[in-house]
C-alpha atoms as a PDB file:
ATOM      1  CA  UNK A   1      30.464  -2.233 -22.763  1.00  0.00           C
ATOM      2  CA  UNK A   2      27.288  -3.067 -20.445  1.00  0.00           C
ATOM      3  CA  UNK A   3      27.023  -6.525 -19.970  1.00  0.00           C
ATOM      4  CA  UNK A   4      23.891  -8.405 -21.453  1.00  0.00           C
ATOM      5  CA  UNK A   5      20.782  -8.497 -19.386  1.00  0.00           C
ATOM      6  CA  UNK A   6      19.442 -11.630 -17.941  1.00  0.00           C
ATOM      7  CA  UNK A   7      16.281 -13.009 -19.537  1.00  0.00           C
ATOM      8  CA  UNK A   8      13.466 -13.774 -16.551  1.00  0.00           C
ATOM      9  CA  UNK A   9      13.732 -17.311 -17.567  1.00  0.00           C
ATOM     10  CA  UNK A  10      17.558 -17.119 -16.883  1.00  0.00           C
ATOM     11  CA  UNK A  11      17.103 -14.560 -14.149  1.00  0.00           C
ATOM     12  CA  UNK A  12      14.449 -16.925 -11.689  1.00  0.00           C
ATOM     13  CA  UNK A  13      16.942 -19.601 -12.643  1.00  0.00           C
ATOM     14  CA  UNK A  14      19.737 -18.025 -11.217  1.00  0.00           C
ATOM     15  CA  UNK A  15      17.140 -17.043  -8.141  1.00  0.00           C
ATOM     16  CA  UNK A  16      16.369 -20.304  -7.068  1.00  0.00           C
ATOM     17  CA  UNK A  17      20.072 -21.368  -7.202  1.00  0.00           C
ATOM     18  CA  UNK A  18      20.951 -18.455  -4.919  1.00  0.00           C
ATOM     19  CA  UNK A  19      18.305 -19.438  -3.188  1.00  0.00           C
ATOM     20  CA  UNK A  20      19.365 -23.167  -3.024  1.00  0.00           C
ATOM     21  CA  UNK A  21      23.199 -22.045  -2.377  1.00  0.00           C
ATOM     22  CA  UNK A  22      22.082 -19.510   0.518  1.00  0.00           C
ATOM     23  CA  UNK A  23      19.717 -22.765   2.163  1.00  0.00           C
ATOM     24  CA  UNK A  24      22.692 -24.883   2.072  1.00  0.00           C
ATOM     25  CA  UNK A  25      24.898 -23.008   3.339  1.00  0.00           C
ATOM     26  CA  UNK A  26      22.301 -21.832   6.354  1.00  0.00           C
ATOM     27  CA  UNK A  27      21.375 -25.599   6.725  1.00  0.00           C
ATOM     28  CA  UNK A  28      25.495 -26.588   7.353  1.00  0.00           C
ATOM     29  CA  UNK A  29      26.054 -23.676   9.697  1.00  0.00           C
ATOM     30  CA  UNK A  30      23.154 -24.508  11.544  1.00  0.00           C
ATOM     31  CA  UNK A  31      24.704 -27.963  12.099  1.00  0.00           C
ATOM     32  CA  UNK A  32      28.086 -26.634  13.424  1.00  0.00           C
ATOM     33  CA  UNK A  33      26.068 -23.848  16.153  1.00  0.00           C
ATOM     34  CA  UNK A  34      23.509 -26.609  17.198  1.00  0.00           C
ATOM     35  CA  UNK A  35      24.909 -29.459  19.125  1.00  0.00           C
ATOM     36  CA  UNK A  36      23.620 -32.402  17.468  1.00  0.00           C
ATOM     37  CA  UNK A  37      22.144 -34.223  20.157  1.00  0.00           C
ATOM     38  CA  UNK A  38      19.048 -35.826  20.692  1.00  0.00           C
ATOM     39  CA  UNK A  39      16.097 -33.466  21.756  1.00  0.00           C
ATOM     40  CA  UNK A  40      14.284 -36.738  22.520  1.00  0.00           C
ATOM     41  CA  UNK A  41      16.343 -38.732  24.760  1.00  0.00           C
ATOM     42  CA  UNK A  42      19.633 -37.109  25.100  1.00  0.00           C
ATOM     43  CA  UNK A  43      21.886 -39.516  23.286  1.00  0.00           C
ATOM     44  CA  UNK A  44      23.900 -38.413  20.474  1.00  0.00           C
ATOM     45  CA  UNK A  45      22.046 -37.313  17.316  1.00  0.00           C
ATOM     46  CA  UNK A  46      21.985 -38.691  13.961  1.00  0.00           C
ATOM     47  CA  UNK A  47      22.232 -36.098  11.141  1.00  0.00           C
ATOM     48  CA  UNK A  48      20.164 -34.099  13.073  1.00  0.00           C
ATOM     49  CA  UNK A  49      18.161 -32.998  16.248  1.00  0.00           C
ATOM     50  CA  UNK A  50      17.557 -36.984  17.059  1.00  0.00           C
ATOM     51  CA  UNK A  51      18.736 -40.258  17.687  1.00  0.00           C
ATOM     52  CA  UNK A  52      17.833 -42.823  15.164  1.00  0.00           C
ATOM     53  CA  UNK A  53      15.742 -44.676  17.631  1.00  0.00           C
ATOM     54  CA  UNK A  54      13.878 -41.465  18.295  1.00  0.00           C
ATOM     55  CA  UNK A  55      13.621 -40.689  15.063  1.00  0.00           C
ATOM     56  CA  UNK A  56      12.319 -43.883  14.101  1.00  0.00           C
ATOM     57  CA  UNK A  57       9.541 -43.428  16.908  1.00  0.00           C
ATOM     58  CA  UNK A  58       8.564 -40.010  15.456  1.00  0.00           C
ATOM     59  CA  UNK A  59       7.786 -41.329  11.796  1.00  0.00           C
ATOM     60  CA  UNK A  60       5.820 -44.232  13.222  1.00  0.00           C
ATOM     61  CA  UNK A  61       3.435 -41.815  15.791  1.00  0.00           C
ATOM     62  CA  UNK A  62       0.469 -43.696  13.486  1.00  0.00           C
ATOM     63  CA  UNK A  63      -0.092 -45.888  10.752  1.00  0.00           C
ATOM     64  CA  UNK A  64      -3.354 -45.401   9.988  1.00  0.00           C
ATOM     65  CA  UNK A  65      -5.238 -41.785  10.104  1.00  0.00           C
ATOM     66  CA  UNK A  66      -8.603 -40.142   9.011  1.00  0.00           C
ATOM     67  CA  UNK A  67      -8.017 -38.133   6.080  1.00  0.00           C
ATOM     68  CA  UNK A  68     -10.327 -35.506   6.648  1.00  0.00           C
ATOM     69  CA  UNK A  69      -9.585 -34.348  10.282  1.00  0.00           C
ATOM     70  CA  UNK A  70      -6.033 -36.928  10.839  1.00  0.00           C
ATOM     71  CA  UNK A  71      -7.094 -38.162  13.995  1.00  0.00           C
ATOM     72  CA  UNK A  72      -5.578 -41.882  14.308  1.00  0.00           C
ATOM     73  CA  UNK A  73      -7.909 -44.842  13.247  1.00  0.00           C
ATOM     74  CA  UNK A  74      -8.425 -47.978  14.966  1.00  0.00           C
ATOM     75  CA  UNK A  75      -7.495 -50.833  13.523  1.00  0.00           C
ATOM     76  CA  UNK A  76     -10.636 -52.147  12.555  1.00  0.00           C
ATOM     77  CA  UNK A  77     -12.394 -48.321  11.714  1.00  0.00           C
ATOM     78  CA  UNK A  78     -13.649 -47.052   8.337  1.00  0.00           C
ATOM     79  CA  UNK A  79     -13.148 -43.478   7.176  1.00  0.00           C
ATOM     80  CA  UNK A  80     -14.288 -43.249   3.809  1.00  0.00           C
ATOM     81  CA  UNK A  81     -16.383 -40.174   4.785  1.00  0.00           C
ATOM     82  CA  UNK A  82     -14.391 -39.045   7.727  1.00  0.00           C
ATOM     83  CA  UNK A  83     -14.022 -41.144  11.387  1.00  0.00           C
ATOM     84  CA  UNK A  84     -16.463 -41.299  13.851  1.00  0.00           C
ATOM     85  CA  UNK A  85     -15.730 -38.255  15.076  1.00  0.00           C
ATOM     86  CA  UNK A  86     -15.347 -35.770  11.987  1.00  0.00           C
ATOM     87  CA  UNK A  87     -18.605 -37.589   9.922  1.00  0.00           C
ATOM     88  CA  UNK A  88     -20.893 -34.999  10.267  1.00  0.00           C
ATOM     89  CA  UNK A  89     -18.934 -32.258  11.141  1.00  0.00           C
ATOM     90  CA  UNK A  90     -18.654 -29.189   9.519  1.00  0.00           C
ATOM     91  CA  UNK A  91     -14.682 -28.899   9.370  1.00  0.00           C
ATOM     92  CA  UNK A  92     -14.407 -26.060   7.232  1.00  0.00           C
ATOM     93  CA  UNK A  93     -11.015 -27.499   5.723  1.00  0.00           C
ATOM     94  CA  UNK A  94     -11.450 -30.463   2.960  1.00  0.00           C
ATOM     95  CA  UNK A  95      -8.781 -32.627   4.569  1.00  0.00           C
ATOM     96  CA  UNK A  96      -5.676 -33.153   7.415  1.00  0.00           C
ATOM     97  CA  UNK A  97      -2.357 -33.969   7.695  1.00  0.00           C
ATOM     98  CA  UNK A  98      -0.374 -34.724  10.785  1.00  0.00           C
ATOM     99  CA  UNK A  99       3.026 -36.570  11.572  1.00  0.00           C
ATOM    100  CA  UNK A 100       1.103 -37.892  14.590  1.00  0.00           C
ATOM    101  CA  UNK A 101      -0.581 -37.365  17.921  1.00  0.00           C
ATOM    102  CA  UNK A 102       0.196 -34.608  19.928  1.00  0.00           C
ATOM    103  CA  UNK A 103       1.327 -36.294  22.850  1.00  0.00           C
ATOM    104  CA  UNK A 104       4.845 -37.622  24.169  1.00  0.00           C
ATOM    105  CA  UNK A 105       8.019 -36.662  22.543  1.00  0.00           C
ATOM    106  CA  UNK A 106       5.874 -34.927  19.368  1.00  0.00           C
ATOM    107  CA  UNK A 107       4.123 -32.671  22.418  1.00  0.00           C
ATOM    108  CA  UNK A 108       7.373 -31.818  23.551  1.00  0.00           C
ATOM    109  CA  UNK A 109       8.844 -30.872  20.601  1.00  0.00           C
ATOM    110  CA  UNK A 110       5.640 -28.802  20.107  1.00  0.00           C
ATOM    111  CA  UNK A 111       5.928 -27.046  23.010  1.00  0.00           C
ATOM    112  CA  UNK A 112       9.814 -25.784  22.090  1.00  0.00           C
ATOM    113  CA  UNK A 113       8.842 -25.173  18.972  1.00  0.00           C
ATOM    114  CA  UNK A 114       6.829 -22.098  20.432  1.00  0.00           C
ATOM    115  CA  UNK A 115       9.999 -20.522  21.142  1.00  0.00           C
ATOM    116  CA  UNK A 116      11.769 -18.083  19.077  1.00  0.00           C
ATOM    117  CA  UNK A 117      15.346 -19.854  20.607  1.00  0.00           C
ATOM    118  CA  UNK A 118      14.051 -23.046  19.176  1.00  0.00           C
ATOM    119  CA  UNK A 119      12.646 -21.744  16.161  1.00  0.00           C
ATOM    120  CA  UNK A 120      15.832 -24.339  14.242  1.00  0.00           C
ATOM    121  CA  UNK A 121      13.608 -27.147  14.996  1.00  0.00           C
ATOM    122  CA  UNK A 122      10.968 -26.041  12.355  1.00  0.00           C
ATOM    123  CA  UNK A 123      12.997 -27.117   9.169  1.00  0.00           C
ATOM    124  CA  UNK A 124      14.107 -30.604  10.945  1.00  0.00           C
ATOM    125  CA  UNK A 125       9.766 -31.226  12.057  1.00  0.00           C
ATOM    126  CA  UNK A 126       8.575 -30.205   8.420  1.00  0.00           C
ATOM    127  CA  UNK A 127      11.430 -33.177   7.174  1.00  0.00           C
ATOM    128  CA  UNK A 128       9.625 -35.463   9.337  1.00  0.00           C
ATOM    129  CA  UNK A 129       6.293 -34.589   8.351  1.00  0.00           C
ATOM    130  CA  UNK A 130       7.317 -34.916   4.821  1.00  0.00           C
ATOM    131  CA  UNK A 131       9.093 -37.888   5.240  1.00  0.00           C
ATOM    132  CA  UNK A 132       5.946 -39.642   7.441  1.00  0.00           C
ATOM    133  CA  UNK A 133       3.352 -37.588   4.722  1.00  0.00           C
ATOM    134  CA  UNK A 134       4.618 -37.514   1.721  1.00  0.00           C
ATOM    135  CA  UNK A 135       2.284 -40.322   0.243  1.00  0.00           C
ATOM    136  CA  UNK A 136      -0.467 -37.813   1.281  1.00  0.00           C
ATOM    137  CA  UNK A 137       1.267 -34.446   0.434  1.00  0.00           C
ATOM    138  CA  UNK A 138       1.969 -35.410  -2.592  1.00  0.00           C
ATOM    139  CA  UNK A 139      -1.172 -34.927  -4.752  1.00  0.00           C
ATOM    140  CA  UNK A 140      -1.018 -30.895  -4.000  1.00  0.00           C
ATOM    141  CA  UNK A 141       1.112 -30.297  -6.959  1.00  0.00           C
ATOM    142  CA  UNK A 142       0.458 -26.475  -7.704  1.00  0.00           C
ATOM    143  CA  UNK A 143      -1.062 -25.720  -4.049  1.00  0.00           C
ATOM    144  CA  UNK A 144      -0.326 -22.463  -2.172  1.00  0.00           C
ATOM    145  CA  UNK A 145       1.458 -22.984   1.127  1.00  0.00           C
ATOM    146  CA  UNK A 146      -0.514 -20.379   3.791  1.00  0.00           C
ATOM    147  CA  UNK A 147       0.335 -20.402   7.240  1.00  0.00           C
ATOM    148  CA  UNK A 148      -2.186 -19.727  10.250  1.00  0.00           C
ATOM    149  CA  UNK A 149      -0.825 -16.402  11.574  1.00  0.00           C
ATOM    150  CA  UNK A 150      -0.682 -15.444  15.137  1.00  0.00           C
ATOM    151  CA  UNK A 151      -2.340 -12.028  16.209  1.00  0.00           C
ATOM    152  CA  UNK A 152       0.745  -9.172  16.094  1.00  0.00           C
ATOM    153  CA  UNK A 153       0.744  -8.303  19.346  1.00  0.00           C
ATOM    154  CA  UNK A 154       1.410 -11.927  20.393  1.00  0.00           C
ATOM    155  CA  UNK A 155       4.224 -12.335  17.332  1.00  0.00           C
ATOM    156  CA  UNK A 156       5.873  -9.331  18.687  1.00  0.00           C
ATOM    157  CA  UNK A 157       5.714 -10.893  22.213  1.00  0.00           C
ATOM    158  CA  UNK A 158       6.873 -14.187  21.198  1.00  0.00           C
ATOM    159  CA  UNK A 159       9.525 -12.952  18.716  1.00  0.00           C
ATOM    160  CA  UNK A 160       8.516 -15.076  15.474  1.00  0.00           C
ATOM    161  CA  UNK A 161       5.532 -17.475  14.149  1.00  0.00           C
ATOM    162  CA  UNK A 162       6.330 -21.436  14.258  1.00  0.00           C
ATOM    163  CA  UNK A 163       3.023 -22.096  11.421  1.00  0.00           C
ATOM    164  CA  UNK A 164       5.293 -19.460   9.533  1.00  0.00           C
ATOM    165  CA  UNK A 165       8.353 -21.253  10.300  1.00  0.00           C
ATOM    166  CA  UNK A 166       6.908 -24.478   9.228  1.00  0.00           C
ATOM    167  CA  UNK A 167       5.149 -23.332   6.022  1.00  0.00           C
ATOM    168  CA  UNK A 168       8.150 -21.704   4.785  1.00  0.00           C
ATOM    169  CA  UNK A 169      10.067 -25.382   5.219  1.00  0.00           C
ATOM    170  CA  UNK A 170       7.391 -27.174   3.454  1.00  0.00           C
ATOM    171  CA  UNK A 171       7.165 -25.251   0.715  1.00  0.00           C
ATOM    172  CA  UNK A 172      10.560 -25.537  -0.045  1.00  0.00           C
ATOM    173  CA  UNK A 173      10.863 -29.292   0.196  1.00  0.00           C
ATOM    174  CA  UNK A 174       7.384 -29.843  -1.630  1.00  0.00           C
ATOM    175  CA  UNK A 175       8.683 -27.345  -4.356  1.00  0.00           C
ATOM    176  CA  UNK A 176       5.101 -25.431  -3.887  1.00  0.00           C
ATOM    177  CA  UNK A 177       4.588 -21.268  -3.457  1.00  0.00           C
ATOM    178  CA  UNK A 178       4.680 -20.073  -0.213  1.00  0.00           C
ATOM    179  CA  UNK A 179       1.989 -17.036   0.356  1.00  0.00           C
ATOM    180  CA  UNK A 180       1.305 -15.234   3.320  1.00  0.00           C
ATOM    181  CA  UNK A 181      -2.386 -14.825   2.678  1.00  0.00           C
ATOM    182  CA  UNK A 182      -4.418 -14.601   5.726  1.00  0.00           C
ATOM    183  CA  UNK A 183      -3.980 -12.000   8.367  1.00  0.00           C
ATOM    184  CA  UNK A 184      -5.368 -12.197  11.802  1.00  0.00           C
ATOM    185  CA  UNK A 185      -8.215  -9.542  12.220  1.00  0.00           C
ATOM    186  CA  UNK A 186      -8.437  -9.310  15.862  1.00  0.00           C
ATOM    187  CA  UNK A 187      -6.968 -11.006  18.895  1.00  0.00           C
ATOM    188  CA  UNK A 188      -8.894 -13.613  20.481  1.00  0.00           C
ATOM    189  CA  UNK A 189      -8.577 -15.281  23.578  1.00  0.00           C
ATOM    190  CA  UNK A 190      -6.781 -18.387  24.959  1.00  0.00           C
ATOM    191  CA  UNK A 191      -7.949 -21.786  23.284  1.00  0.00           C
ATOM    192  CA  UNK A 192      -6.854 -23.982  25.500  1.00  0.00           C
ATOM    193  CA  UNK A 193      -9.513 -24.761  27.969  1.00  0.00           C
ATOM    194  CA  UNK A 194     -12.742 -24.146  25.610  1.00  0.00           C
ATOM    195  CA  UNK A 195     -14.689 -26.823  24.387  1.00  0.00           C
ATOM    196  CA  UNK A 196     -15.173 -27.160  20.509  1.00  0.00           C
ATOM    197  CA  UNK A 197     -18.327 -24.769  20.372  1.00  0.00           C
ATOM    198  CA  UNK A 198     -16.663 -22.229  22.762  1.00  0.00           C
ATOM    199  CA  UNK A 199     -13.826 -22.174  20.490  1.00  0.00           C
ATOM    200  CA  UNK A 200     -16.017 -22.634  17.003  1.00  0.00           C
ATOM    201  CA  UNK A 201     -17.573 -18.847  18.524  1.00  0.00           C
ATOM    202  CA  UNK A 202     -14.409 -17.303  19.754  1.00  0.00           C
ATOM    203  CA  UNK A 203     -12.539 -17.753  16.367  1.00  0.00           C
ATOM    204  CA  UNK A 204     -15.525 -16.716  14.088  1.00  0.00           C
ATOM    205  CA  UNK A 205     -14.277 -14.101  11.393  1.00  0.00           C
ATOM    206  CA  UNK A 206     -11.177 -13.874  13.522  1.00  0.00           C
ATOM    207  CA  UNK A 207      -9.464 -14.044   9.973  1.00  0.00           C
ATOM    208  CA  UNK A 208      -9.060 -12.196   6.510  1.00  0.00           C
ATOM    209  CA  UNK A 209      -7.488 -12.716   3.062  1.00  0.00           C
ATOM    210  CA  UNK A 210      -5.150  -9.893   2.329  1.00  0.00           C
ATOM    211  CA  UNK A 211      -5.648  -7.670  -0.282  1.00  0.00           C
ATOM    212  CA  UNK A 212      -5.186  -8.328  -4.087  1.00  0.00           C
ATOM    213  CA  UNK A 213      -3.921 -11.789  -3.349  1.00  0.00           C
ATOM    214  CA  UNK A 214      -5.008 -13.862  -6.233  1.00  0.00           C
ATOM    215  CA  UNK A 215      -6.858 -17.002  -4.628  1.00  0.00           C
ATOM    216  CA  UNK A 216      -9.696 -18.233  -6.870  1.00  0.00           C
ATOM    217  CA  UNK A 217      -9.929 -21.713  -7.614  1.00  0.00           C
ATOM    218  CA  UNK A 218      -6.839 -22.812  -6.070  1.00  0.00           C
ATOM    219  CA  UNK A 219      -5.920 -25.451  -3.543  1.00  0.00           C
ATOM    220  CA  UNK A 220      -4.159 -24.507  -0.718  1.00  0.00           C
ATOM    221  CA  UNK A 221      -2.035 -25.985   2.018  1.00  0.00           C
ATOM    222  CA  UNK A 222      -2.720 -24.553   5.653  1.00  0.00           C
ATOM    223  CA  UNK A 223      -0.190 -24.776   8.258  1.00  0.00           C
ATOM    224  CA  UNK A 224      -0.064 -24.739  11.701  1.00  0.00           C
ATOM    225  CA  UNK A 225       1.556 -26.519  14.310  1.00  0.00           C
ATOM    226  CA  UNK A 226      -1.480 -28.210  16.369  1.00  0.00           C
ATOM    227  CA  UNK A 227      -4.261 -28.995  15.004  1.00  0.00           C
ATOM    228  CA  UNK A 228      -7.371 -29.676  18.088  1.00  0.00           C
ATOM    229  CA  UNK A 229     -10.742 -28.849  17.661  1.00  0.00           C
ATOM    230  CA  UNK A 230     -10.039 -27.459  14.419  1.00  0.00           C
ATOM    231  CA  UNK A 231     -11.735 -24.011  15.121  1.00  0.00           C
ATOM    232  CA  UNK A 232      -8.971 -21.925  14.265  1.00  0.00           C
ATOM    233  CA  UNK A 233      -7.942 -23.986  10.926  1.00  0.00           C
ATOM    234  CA  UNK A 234     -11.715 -23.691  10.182  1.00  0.00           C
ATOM    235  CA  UNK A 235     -11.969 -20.242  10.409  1.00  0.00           C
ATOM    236  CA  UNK A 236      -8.745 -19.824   8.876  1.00  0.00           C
ATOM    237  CA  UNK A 237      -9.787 -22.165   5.700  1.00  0.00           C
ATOM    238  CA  UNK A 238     -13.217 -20.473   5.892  1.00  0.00           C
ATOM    239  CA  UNK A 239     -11.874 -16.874   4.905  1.00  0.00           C
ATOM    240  CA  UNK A 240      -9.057 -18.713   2.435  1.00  0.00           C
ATOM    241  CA  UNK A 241     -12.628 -20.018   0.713  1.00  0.00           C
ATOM    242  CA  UNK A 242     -14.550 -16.923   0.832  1.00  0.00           C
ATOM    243  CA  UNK A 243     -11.942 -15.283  -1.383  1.00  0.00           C
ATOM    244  CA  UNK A 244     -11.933 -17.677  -3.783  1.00  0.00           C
ATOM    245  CA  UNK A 245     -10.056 -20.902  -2.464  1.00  0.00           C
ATOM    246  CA  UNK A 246     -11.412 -24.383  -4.043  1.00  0.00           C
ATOM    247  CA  UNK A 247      -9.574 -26.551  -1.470  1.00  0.00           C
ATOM    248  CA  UNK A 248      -7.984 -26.391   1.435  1.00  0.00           C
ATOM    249  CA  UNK A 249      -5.922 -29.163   3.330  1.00  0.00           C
ATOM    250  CA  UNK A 250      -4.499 -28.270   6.776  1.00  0.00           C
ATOM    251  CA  UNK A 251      -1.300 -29.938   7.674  1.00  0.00           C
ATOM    252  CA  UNK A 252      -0.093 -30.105  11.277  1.00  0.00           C
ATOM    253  CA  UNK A 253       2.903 -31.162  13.486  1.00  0.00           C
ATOM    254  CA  UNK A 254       0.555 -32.510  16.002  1.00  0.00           C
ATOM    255  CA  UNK A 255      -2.971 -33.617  16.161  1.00  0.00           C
ATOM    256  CA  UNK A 256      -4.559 -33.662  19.599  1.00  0.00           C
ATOM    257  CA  UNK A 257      -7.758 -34.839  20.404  1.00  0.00           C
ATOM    258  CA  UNK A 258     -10.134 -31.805  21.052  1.00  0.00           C
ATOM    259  CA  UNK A 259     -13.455 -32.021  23.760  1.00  0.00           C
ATOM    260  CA  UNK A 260     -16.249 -32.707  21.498  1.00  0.00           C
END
């Protein structure tokens, strides 16, 4: 006698507990190969890659933060159309996340995370961010989790993708659908010491929406580690909104403070 076939319903049930079972399971043997010690300061770790103290430090980078481009906010600074230095701006994106600024320990754990040995500390930084974010990750009920690719050739030299890393983490703990949508047409040159407009120029059309990959009127949240000037999560958002996109957020590990 065959046995009975699974309904879908029953079948994506059993998915997503495979699924849940198999994340477990990686999640506790990560935590017997990784000595649990603090990536921070050293001293032992708490649960995970950081002290408490350190921890603590992390989810308090910044109280207060712009909405639209999640640069910090003075104390006494209004951003009910964007801070003093997005108002006005063309961003491309509709809004910005980030667990804080990318400086001190949250640079330095930026800076591992761009290597494929440290490529662990992806699921424990998308915790934070959630943890620190949550109040504004929230609302995005439904959104598609995209992440800003790297070009091939510099995935294949680097071994993985971090933003790929990180959006596959969020999406699981914000319960949202993960979709590799954009591609990365061509390669484009180092960012790092171009102003804003050098950068705006360098990244234009430097990506597309894959094929077939159903995007109109959704909302979608875009992933990447750093976010600066905000060229490349433009340009990224830009082609997400060509095909079809209604809103795009962009949420970050680190937000640096770009030259104007």
């Amino acid at each position: 006698m065959r046995p009975p076939r699974l309904q879908l319903p029953a079948l994506d049930a059993a998915l997503r507990r495979a699924r849940g079972w198999g994340a477990s399971c990686a999640g506790a043997v990560e935590d017997l190969v990784f000595p649990l010690e603090c990536l921070i300061c050293g001293n032992a770790g708490s649960g995970g890659p950081w002290c408490e103290a350190c921890r603590a430090e992390l989810l308090g980078a910044v109280s207060r933060a712009c909405g639209r481009c999640a640069l910090p906010l003075g104390p006494f600074e209004s951003a009910e159309r964007g801070c003093s230095w997005c108002r006005g701006r063309s961003l491309g994106f509709d809004g910005a996340v980030a667990l804080g600024p990318y400086q001190g320990p949250l640079r330095h754990l930026c800076l591992l995370l761009k290597r494929r040995a440290n490529g662990w500390i992806a699921r424990w930084l998308a915790d934070l961010l959630v943890a620190a974010r949550g109040e504004a990750l929230g609302p995005l009920a439904g959104a598609k989790v995209v992440p800003v690719p790297l070009h091939w050739r510099r995935r294949l030299g680097r071994g993985y993708d971090q933003a790929d890393a990180l959006a596959g983490r969020l999406a699981r703990r914000l319960r949202l659908s993960p979709c590799r949508a954009l591609q990365r047409l061509r390669a484009t040159t180092t960012l790092a010491r171009l102003g804003r407009a050098e950068r705006l120029e360098v990244m234009r059309d430097a990506f597309g929406v894959r094929g077939r990959i159903p995007l109109s009127g959704e909302t979608v949240l875009l992933v990447d580690d750093i976010l600066t000037t905000g060229a490349t999560a433009g340009a990224a958002a830009r082609a997400l909104k060509k095909a079809g996109a209604a809103r795009v957020v962009v949420a970050v590990i680190g937000r640096a403070e770009g030259r104007v």
